[in-house]
C-alpha atoms as a PDB file:
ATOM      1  CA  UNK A   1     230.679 102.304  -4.058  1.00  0.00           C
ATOM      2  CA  UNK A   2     228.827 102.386  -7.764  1.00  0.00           C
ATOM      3  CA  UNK A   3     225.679 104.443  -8.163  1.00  0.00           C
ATOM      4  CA  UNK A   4     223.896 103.690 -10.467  1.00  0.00           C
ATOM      5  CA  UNK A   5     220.791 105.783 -11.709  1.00  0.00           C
ATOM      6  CA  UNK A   6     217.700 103.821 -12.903  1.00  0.00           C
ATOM      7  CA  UNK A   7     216.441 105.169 -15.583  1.00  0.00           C
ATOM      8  CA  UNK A   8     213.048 107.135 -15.526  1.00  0.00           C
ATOM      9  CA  UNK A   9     209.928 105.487 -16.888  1.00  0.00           C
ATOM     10  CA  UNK A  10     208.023 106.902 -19.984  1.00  0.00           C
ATOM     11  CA  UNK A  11     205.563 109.185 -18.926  1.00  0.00           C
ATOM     12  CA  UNK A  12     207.158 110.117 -15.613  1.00  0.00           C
ATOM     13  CA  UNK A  13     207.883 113.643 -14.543  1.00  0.00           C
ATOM     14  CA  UNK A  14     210.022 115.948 -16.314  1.00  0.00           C
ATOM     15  CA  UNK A  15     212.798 117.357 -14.904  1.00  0.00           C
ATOM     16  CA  UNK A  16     212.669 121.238 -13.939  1.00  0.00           C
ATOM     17  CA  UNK A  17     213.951 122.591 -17.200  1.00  0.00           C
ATOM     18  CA  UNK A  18     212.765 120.190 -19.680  1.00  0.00           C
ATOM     19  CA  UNK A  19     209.972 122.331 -20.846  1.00  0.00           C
ATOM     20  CA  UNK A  20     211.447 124.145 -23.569  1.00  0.00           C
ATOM     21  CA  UNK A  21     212.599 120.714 -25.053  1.00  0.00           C
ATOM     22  CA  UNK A  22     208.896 119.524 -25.226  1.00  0.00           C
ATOM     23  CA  UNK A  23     207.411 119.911 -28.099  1.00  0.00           C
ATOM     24  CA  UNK A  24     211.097 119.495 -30.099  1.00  0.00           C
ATOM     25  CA  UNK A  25     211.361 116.016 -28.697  1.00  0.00           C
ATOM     26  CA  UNK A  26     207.518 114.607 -28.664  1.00  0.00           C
ATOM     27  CA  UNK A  27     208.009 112.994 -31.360  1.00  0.00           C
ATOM     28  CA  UNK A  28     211.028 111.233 -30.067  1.00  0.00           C
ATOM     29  CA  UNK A  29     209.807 110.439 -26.693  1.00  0.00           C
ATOM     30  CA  UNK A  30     206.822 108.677 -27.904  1.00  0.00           C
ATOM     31  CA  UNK A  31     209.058 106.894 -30.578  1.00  0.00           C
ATOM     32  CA  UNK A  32     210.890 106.020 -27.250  1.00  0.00           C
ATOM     33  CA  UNK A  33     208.428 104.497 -25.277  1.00  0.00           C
ATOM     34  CA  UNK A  34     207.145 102.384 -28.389  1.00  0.00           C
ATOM     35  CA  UNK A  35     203.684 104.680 -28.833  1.00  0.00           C
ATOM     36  CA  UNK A  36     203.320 105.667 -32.559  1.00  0.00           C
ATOM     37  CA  UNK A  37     202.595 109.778 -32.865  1.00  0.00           C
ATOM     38  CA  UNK A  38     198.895 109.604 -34.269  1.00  0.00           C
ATOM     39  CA  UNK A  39     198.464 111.235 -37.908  1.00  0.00           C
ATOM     40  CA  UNK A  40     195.603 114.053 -37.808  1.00  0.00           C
ATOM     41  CA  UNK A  41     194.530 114.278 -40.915  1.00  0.00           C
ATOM     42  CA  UNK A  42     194.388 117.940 -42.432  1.00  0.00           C
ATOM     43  CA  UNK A  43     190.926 117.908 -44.842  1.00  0.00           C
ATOM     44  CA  UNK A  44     192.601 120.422 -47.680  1.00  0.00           C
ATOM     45  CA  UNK A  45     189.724 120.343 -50.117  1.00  0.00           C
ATOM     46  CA  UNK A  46     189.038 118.699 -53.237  1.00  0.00           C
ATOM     47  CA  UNK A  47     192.007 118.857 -55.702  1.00  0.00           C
ATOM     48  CA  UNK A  48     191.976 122.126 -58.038  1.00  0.00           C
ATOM     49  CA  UNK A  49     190.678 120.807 -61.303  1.00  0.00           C
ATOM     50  CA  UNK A  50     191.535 121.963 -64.800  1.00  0.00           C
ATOM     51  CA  UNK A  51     188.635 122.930 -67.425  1.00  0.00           C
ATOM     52  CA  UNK A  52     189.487 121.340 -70.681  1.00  0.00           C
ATOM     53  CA  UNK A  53     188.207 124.426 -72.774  1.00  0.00           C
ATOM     54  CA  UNK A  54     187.308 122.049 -75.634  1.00  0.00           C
ATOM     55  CA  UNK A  55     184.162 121.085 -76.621  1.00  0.00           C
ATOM     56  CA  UNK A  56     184.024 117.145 -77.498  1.00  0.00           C
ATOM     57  CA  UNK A  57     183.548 116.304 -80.953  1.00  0.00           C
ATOM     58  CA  UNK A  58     180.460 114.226 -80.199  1.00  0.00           C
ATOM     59  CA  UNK A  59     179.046 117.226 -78.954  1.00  0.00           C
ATOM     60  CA  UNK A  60     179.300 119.126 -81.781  1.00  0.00           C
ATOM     61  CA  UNK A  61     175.905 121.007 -82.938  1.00  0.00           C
ATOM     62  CA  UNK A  62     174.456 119.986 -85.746  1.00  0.00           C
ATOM     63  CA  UNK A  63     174.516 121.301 -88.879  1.00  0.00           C
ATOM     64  CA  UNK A  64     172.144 123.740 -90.136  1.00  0.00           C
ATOM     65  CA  UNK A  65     170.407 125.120 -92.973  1.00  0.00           C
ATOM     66  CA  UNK A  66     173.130 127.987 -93.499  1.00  0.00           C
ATOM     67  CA  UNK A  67     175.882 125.846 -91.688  1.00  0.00           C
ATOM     68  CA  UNK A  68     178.050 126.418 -88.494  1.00  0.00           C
ATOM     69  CA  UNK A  69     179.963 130.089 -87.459  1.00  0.00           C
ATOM     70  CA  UNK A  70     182.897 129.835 -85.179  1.00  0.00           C
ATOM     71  CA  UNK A  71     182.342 132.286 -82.148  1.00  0.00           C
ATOM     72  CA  UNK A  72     184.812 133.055 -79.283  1.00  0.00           C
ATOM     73  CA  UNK A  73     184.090 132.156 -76.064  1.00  0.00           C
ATOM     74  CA  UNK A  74     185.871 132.581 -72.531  1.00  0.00           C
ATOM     75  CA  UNK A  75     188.204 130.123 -70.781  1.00  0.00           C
ATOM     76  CA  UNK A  76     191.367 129.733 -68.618  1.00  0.00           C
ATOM     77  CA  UNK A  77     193.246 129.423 -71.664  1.00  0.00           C
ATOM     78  CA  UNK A  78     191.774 132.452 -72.679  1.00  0.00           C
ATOM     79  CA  UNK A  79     189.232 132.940 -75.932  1.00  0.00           C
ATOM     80  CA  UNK A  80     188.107 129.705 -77.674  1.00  0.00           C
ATOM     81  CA  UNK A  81     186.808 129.114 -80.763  1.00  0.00           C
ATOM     82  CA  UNK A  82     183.378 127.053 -80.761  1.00  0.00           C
ATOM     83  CA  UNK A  83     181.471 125.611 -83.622  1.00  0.00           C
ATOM     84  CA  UNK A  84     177.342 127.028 -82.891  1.00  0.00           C
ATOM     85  CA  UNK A  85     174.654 126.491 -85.561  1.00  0.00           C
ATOM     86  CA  UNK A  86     173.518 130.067 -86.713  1.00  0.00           C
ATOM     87  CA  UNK A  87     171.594 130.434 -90.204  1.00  0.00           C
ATOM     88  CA  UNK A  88     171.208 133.440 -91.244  1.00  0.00           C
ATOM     89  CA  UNK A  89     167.138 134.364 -93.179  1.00  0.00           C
ATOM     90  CA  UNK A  90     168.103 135.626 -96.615  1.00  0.00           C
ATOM     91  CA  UNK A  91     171.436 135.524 -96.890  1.00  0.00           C
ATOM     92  CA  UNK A  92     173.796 136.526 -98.625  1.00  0.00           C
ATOM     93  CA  UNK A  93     170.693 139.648 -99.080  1.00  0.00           C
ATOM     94  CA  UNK A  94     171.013 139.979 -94.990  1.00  0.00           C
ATOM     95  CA  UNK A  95     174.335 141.642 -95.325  1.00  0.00           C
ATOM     96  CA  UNK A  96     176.814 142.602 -93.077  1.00  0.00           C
ATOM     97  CA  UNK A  97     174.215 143.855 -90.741  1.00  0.00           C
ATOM     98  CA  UNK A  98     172.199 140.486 -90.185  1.00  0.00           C
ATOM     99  CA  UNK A  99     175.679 138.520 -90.568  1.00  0.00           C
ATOM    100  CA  UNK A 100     176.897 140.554 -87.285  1.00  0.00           C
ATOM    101  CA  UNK A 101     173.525 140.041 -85.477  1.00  0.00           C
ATOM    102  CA  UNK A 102     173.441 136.734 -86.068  1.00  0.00           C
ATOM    103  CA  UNK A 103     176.520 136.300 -83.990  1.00  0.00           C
ATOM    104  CA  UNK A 104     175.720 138.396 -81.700  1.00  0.00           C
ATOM    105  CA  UNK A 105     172.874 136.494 -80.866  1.00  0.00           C
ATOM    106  CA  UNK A 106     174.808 133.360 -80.550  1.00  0.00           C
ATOM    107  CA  UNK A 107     177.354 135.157 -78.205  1.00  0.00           C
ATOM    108  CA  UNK A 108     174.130 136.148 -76.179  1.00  0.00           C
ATOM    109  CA  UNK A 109     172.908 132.464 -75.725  1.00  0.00           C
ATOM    110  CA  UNK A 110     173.724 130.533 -72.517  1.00  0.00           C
ATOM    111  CA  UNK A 111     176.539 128.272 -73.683  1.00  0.00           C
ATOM    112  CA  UNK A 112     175.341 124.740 -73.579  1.00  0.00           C
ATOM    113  CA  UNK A 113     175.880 122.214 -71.703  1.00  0.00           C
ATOM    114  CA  UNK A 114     179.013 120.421 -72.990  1.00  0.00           C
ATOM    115  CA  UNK A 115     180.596 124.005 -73.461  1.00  0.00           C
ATOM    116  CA  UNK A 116     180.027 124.639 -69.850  1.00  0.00           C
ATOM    117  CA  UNK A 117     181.593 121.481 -68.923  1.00  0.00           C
ATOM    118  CA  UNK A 118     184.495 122.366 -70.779  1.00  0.00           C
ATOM    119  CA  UNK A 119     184.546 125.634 -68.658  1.00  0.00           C
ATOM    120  CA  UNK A 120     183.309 127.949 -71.580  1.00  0.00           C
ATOM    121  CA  UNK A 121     181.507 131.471 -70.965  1.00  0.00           C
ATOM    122  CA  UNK A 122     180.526 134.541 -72.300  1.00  0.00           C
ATOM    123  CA  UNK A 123     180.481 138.305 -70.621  1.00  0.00           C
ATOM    124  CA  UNK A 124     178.346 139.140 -73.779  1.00  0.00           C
ATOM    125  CA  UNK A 125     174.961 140.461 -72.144  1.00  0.00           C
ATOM    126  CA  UNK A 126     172.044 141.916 -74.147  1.00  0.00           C
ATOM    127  CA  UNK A 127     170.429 143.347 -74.898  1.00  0.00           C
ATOM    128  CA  UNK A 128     172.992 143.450 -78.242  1.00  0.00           C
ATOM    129  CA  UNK A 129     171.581 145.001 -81.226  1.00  0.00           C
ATOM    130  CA  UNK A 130     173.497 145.750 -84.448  1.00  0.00           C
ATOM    131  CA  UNK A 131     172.659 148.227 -87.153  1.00  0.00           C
ATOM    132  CA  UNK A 132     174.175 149.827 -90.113  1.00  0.00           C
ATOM    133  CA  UNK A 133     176.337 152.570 -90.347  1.00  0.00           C
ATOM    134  CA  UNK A 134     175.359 155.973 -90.512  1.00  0.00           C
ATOM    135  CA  UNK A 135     175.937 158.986 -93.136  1.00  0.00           C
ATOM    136  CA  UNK A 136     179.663 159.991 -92.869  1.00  0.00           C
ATOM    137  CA  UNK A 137     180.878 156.330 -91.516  1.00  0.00           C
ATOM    138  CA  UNK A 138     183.733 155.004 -92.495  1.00  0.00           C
ATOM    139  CA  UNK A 139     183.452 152.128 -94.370  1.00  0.00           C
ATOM    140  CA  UNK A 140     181.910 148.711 -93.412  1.00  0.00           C
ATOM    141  CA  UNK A 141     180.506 150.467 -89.845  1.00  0.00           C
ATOM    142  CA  UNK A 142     178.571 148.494 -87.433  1.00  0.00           C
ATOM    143  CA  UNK A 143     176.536 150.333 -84.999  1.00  0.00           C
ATOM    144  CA  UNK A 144     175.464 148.719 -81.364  1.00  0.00           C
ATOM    145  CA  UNK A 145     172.729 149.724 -79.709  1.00  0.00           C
ATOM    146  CA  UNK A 146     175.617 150.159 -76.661  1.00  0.00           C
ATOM    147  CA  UNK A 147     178.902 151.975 -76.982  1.00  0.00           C
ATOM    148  CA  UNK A 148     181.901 149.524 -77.870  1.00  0.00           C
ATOM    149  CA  UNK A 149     184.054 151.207 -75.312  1.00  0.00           C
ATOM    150  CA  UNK A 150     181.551 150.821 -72.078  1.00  0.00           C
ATOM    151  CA  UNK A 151     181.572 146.959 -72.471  1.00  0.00           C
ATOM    152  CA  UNK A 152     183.134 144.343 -70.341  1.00  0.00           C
ATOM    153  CA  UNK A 153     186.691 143.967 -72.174  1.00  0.00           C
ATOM    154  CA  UNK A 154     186.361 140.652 -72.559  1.00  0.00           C
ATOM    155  CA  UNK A 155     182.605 140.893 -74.189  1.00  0.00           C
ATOM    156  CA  UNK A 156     184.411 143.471 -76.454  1.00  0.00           C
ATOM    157  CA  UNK A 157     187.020 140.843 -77.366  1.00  0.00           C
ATOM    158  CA  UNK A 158     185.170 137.963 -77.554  1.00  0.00           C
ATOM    159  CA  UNK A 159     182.363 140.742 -80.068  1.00  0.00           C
ATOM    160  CA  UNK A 160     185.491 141.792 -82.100  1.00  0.00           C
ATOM    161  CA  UNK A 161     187.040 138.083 -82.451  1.00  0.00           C
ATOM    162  CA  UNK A 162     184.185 136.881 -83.758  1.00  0.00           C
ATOM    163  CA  UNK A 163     183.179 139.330 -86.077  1.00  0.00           C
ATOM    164  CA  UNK A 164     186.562 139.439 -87.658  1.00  0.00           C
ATOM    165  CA  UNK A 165     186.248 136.031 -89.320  1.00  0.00           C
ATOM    166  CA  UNK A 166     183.002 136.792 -91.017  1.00  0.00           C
ATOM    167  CA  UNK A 167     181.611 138.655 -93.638  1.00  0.00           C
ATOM    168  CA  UNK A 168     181.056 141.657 -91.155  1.00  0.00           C
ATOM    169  CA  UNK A 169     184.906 142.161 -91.001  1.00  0.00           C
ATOM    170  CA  UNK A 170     186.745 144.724 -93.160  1.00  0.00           C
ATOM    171  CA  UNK A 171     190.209 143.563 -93.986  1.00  0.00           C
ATOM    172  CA  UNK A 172     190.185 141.888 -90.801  1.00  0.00           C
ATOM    173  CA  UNK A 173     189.339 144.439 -88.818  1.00  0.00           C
ATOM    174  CA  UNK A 174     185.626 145.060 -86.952  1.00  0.00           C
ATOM    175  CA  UNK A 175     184.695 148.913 -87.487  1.00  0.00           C
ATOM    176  CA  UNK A 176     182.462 149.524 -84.307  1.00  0.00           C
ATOM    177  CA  UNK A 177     180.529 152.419 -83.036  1.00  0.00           C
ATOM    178  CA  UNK A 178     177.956 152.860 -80.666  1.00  0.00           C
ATOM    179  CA  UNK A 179     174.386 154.879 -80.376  1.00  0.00           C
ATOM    180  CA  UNK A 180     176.362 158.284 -79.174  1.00  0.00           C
ATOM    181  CA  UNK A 181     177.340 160.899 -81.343  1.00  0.00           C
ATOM    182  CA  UNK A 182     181.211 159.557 -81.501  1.00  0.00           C
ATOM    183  CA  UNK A 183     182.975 158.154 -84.161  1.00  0.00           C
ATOM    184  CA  UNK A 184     183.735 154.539 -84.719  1.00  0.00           C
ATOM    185  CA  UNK A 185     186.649 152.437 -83.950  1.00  0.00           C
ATOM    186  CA  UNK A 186     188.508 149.877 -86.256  1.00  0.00           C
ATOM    187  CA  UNK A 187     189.237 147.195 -83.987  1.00  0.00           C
ATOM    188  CA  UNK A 188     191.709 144.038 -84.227  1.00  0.00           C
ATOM    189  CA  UNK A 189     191.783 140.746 -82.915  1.00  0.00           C
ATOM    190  CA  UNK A 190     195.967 139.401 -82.846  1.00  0.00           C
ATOM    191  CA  UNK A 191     197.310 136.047 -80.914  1.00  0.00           C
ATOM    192  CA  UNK A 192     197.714 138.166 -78.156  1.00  0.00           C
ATOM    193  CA  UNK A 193     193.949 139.295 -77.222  1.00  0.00           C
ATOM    194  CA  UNK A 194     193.381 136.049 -77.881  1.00  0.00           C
ATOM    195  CA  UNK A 195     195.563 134.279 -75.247  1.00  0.00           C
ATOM    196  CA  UNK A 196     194.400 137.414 -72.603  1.00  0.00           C
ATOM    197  CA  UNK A 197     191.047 138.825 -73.383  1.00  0.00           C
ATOM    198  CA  UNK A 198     191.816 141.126 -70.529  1.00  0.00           C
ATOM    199  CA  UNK A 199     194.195 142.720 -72.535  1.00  0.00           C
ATOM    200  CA  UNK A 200     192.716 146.498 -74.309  1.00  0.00           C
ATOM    201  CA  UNK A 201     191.994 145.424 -77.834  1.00  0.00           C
ATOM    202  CA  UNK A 202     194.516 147.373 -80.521  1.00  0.00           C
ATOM    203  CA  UNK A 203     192.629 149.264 -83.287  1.00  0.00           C
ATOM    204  CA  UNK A 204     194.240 150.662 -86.150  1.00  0.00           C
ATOM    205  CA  UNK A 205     193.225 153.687 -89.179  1.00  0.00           C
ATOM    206  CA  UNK A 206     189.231 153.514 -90.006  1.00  0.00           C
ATOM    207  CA  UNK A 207     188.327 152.922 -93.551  1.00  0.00           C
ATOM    208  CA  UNK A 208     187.954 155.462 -96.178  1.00  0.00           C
ATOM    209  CA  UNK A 209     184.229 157.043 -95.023  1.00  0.00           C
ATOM    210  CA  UNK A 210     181.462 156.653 -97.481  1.00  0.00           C
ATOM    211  CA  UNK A 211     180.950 152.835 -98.251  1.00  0.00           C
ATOM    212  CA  UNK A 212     178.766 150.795 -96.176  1.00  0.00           C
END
């Protein structure tokens, strides 16, 4: 005589054993008795999005009396240049001096709104001020009313970036000092503080002292 086994139902009782096979095979036994295996949805937050670091052209500032400055400000991409209106009163009789506050203001200002859609800041925090050098300076010396060195990095890179394509520049380079009795630096602003602002700014050999 035949036996024959009948098969067991879906959702019977497991067989002594069949525990360690239980979670392996859900899927399969459900599949099996013609139930889908329900989806749980997993909430992972909103997609990462990507600041565009560009200010549009329609939201360009106007122009003003003494036209537009480029100054650097802070995004993923690292520093980027932005077109702000800053006049400068009497210039060119301002001089370095008033040339360098001037964007030093602007680096102080809360960006606007279309730059802060675009995802651009500044670590520049007054108060900023700039004067002229002092007796025994090297040449074309800026002084802040801080010391260079005990700024955010970035502030100092987006301060020497900024002053380096202005009048306030010598040969490129942004002679900085501070209130304390210590000399001044000739800072630099290549590709590659650019592209990481985090990066310690190079300086090079200070001008001749004397000229200012």
């Amino acid at each position: 005589m035949t036996l024959r086994t009948r098969p067991r139902p879906c959702g019977g009782r497991r067989a002594p054993g069949a525990g360690a096979l239980a979670l392996t095979g859900a899927a399969l036994l459900l599949a099996g008795c013609g139930i889908r295996p329900t989806q749980v949805p997993v909430d992972a937050g909103p997609a990462p999005s990507r600041a565009a670091c560009e200010v549009s052209e329609d939201a360009a500032p106007e122009t003003a009396p003494g036209g537009t400055r480029r100054v650097y400000l802070l995004c993923t991409t690292g520093l980027v240049p932005v077109a702000r209106s800053a006049a400068v009163a009497g210039e060119p009789a301002g001089g370095r001096v008033a040339v360098a506050q001037s964007l030093v203001d602007e680096l102080l200002r809360v960006p606007s709104e279309a730059e802060a859609a675009a995802g651009l800041s500044s670590q520049v925090r007054g108060p900023l001020v700039v004067g002229g050098a002092r007796a025994g300076d090297p040449s074309g010396t800026l002084r802040l009313s801080r010391q260079p060195e005990d700024l955010p990095v970035e502030a100092l890179a987006q301060l020497v970036c900024t002053l380096a394509e202005s009048g306030a520049a010598v040969d490129s380079a942004v002679v900085l000092g501070g209130p304390g009795p210590y000399g001044p630096h000739a800072y630099t602003c290549p590709s590659t503080v650019r592209e990481r602002p985090e990066s310690p700014l190079p300086t090079r050999a200070v001008p001749t002292p004397g000229a200012r």
